[in-house]
ModelCIF file with pLDDT and N, C-alpha, C, O atoms, coordinates in Angstrom:
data_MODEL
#
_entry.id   MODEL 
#
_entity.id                         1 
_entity.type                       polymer 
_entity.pdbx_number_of_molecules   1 
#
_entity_poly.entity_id                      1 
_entity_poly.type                           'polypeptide(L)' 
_entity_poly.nstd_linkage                   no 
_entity_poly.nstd_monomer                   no 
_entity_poly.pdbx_seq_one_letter_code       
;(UNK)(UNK)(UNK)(UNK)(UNK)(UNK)(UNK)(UNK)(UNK)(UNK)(UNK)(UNK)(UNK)(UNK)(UNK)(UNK)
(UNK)(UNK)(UNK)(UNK)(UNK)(UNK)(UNK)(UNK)(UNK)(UNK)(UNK)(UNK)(UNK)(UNK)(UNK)
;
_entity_poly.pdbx_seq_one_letter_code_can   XXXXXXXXXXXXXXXXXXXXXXXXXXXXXXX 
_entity_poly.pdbx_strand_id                 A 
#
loop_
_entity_poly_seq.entity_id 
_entity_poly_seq.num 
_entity_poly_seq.mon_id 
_entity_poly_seq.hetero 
1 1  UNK n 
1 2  UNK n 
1 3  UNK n 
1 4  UNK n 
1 5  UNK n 
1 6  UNK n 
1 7  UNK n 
1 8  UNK n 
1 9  UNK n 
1 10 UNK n 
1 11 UNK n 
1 12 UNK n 
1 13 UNK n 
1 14 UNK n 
1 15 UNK n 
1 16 UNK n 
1 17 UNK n 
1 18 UNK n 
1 19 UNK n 
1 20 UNK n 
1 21 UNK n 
1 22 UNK n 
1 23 UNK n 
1 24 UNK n 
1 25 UNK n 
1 26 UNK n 
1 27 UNK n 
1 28 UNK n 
1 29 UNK n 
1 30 UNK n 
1 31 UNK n 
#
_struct_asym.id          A 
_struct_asym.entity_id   1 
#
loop_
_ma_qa_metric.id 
_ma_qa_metric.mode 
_ma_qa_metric.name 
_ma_qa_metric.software_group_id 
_ma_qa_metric.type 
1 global pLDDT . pLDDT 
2 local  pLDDT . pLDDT 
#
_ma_qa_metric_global.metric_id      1 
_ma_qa_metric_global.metric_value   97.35 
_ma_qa_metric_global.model_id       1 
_ma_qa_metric_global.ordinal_id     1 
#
loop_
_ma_qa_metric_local.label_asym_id 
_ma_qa_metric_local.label_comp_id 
_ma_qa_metric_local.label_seq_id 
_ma_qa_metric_local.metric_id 
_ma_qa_metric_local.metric_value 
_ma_qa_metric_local.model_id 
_ma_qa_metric_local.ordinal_id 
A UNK 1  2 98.00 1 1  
A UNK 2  2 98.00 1 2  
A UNK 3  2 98.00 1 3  
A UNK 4  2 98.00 1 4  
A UNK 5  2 98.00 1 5  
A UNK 6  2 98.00 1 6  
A UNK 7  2 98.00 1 7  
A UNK 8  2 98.00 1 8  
A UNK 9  2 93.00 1 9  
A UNK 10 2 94.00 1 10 
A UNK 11 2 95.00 1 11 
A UNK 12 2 96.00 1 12 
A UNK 13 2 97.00 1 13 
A UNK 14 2 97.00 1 14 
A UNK 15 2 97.00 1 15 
A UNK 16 2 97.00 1 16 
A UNK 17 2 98.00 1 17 
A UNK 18 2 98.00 1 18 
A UNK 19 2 98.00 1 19 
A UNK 20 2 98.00 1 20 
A UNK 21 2 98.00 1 21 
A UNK 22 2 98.00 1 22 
A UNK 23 2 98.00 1 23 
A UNK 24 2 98.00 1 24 
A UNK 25 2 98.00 1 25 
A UNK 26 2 98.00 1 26 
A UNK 27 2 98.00 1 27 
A UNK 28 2 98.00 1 28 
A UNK 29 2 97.00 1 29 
A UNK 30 2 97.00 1 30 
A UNK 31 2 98.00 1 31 
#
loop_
_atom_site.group_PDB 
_atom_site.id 
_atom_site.type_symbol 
_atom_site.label_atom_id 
_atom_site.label_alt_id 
_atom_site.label_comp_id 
_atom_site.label_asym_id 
_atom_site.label_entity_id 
_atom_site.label_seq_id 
_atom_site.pdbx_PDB_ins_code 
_atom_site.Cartn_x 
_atom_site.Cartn_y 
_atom_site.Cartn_z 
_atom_site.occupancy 
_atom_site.B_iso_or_equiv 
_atom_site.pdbx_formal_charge 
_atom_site.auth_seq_id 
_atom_site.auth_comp_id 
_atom_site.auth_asym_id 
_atom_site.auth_atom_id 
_atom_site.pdbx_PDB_model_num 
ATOM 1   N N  . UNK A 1 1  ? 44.705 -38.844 -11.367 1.00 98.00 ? 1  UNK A N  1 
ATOM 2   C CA . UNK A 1 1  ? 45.972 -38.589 -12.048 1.00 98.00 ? 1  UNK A CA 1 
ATOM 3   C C  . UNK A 1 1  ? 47.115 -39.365 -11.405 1.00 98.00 ? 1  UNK A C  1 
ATOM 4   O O  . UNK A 1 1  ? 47.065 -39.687 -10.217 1.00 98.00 ? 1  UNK A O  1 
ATOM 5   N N  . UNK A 1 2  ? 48.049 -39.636 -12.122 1.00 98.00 ? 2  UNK A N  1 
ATOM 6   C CA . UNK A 1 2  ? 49.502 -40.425 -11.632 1.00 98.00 ? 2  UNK A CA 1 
ATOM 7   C C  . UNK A 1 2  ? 50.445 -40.000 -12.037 1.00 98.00 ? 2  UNK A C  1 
ATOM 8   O O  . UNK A 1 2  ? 50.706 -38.812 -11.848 1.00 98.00 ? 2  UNK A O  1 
ATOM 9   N N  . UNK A 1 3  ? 51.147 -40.691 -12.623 1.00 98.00 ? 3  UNK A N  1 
ATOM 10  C CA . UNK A 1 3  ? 52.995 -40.320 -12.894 1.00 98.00 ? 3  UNK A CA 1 
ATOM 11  C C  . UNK A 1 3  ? 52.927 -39.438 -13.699 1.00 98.00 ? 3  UNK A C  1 
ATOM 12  O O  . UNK A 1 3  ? 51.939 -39.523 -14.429 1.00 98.00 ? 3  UNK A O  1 
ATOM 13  N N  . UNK A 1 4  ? 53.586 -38.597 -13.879 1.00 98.00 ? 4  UNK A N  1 
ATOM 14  C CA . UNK A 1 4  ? 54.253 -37.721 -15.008 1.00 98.00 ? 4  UNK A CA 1 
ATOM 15  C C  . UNK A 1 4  ? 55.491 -37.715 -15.990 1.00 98.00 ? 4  UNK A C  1 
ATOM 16  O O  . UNK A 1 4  ? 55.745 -37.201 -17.080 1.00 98.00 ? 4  UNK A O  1 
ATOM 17  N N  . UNK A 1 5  ? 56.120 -38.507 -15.113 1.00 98.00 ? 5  UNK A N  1 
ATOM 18  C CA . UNK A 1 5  ? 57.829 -39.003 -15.916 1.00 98.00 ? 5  UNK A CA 1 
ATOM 19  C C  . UNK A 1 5  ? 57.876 -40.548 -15.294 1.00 98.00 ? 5  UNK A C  1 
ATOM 20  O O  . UNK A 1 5  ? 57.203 -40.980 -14.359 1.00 98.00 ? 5  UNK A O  1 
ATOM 21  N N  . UNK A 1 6  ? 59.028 -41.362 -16.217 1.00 98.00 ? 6  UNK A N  1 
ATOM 22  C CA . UNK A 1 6  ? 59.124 -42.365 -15.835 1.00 98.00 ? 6  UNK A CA 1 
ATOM 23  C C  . UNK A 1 6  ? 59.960 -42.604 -14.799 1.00 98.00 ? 6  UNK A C  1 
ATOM 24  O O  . UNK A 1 6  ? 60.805 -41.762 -14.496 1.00 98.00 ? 6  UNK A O  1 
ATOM 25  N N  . UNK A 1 7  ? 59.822 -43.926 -14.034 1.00 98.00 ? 7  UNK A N  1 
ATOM 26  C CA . UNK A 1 7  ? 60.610 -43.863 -12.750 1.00 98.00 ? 7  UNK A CA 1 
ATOM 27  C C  . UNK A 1 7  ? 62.153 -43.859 -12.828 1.00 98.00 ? 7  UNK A C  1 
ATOM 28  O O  . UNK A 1 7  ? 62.648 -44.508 -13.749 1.00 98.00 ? 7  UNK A O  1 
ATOM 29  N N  . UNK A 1 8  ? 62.804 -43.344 -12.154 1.00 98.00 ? 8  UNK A N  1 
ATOM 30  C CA . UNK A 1 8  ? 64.392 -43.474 -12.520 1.00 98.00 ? 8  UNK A CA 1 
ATOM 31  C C  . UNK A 1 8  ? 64.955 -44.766 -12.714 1.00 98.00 ? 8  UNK A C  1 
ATOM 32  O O  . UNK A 1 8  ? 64.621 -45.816 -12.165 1.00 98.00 ? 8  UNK A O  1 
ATOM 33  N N  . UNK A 1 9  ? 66.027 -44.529 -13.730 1.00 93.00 ? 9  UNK A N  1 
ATOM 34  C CA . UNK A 1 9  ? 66.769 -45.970 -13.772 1.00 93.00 ? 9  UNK A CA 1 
ATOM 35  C C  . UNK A 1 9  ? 67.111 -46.945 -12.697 1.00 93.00 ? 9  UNK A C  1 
ATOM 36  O O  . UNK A 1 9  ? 67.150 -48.167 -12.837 1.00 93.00 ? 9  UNK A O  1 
ATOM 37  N N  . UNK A 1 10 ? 67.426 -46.071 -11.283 1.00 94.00 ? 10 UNK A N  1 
ATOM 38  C CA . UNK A 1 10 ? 68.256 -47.076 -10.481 1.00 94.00 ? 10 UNK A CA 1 
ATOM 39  C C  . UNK A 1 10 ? 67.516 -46.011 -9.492  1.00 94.00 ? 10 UNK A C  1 
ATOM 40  O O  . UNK A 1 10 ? 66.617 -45.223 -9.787  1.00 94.00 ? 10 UNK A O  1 
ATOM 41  N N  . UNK A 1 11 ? 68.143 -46.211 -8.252  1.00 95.00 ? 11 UNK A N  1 
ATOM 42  C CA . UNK A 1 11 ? 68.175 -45.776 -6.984  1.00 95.00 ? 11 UNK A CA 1 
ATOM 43  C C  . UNK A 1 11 ? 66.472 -45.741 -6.008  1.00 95.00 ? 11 UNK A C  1 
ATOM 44  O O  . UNK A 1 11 ? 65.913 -46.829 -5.865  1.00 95.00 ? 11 UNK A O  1 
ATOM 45  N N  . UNK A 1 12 ? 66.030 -44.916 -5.623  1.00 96.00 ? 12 UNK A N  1 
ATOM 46  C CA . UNK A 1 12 ? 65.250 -44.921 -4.714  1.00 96.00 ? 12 UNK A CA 1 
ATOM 47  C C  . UNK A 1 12 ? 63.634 -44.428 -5.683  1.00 96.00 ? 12 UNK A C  1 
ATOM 48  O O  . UNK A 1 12 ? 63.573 -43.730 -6.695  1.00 96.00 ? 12 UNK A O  1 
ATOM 49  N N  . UNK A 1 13 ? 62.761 -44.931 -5.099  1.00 97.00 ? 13 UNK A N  1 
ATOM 50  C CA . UNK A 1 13 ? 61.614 -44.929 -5.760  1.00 97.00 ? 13 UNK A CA 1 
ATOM 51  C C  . UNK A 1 13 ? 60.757 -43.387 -5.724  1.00 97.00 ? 13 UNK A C  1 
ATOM 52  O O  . UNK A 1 13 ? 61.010 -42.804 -4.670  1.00 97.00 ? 13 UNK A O  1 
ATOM 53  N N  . UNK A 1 14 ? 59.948 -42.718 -6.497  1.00 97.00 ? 14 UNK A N  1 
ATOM 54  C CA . UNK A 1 14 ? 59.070 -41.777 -5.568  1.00 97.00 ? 14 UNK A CA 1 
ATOM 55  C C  . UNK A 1 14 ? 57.645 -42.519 -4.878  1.00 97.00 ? 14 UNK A C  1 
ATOM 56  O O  . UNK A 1 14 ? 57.157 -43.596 -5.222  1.00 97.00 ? 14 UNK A O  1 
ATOM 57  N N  . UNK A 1 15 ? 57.312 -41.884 -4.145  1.00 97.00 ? 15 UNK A N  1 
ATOM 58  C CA . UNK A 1 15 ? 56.153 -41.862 -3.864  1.00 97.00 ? 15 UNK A CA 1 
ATOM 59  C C  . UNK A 1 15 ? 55.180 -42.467 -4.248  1.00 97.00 ? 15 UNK A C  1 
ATOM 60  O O  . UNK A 1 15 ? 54.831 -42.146 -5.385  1.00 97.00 ? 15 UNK A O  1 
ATOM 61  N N  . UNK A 1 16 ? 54.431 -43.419 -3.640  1.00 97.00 ? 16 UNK A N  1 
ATOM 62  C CA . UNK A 1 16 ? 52.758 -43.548 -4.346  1.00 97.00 ? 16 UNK A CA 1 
ATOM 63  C C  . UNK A 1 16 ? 51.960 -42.275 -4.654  1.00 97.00 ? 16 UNK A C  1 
ATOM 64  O O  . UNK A 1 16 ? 51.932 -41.346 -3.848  1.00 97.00 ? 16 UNK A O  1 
ATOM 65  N N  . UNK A 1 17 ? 51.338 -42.243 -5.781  1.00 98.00 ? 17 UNK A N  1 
ATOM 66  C CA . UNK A 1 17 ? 50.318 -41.008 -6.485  1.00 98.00 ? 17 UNK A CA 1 
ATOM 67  C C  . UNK A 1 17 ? 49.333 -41.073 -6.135  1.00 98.00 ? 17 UNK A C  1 
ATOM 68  O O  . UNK A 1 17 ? 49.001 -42.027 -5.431  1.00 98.00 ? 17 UNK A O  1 
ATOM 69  N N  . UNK A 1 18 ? 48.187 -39.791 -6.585  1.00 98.00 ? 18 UNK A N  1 
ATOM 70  C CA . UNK A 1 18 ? 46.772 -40.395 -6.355  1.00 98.00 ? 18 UNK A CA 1 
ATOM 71  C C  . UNK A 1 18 ? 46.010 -41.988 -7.425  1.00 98.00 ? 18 UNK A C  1 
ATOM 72  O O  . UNK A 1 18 ? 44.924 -42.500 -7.155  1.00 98.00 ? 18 UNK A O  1 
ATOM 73  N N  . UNK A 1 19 ? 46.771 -42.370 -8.371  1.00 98.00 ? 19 UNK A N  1 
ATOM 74  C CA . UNK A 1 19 ? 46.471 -42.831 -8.835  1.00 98.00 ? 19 UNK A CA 1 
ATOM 75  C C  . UNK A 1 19 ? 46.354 -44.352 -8.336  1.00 98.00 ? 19 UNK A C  1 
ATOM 76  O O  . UNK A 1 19 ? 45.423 -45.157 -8.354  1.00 98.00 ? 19 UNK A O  1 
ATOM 77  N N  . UNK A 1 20 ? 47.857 -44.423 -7.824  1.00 98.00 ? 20 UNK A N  1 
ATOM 78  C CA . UNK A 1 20 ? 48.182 -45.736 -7.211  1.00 98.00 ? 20 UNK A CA 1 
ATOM 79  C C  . UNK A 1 20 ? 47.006 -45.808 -5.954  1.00 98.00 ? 20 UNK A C  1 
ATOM 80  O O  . UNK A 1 20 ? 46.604 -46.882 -5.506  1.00 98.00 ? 20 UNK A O  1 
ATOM 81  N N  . UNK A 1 21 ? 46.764 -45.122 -5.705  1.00 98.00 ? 21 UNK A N  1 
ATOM 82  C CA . UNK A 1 21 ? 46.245 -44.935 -4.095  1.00 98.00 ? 21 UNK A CA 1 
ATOM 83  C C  . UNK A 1 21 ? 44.550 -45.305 -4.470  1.00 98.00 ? 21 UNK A C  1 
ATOM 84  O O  . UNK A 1 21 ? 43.771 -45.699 -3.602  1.00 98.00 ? 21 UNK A O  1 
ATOM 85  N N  . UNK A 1 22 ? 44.155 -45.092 -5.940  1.00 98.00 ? 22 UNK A N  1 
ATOM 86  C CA . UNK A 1 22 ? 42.876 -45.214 -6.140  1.00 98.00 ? 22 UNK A CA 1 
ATOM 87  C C  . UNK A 1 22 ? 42.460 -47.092 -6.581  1.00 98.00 ? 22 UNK A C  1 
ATOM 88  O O  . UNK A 1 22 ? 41.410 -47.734 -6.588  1.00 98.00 ? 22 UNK A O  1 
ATOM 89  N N  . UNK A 1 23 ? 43.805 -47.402 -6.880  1.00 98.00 ? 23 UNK A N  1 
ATOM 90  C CA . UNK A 1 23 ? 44.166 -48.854 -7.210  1.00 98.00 ? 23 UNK A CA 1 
ATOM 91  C C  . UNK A 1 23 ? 43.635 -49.716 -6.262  1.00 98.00 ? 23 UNK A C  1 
ATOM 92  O O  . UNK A 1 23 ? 42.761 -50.582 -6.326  1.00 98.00 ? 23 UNK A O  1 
ATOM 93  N N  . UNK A 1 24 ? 44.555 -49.176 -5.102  1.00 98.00 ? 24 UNK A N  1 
ATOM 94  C CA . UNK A 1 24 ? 44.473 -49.865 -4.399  1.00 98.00 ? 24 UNK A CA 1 
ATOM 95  C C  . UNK A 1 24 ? 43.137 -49.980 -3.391  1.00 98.00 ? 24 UNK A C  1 
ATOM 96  O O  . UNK A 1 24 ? 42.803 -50.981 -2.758  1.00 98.00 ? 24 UNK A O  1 
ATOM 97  N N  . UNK A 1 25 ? 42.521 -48.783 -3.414  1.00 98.00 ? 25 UNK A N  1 
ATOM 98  C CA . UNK A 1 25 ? 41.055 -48.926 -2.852  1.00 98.00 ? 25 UNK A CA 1 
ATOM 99  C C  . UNK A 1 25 ? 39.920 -49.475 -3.363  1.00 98.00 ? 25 UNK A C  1 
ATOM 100 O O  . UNK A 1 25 ? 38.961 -49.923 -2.735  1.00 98.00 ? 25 UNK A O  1 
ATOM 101 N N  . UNK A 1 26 ? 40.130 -49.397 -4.873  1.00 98.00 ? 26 UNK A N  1 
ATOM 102 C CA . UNK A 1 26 ? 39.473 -50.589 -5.637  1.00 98.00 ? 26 UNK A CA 1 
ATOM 103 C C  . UNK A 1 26 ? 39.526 -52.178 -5.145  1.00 98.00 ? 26 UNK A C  1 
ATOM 104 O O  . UNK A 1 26 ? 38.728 -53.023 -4.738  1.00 98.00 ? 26 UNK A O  1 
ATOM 105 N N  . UNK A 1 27 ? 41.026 -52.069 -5.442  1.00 98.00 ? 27 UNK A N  1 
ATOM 106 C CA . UNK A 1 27 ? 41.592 -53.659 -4.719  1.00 98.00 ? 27 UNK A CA 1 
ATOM 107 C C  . UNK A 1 27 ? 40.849 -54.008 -3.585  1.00 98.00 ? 27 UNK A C  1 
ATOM 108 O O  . UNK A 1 27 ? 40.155 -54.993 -3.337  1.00 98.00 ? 27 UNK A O  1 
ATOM 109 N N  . UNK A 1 28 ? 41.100 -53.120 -3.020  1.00 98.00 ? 28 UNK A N  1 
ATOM 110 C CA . UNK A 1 28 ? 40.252 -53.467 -0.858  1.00 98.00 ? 28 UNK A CA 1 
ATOM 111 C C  . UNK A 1 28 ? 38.818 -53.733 -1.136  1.00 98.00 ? 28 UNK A C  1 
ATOM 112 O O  . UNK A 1 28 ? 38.074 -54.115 -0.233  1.00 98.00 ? 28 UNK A O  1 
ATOM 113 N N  . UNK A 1 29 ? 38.565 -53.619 -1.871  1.00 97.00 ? 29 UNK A N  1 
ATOM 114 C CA . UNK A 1 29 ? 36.877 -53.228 -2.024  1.00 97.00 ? 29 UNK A CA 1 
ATOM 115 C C  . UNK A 1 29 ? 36.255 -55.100 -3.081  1.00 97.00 ? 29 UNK A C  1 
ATOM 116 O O  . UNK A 1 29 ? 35.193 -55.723 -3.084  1.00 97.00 ? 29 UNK A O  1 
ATOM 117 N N  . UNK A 1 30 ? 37.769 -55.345 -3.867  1.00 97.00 ? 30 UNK A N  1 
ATOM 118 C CA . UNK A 1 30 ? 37.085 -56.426 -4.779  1.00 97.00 ? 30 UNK A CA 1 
ATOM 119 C C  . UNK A 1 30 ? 38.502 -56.880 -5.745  1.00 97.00 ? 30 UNK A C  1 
ATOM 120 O O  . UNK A 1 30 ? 39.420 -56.077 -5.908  1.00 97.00 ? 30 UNK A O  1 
ATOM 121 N N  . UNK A 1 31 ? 38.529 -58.564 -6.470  1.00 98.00 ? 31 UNK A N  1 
ATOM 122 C CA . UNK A 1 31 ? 39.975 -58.532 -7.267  1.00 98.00 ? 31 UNK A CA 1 
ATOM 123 C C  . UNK A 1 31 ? 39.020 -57.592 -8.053  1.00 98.00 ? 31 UNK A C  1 
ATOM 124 O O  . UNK A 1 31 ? 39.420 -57.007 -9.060  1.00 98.00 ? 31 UNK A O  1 
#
């Protein structure tokens, strides 16, 4: 699972999700 709402217009970001986090272990692993 990942985002639930979209990211705010301006200011500071949230968090990486589990989703992002599954991205990126894919990535490590292969393009």
């Amino acid at each position: 699972p990942g985002a639930a709402e979209p990211l705010p217009a301006d200011g500071a970001l949230p968090v990486a999700n589990e989703a992002v986090e599954q991205m990126v272990a894919v990535l490590r692993r292969q393009s």
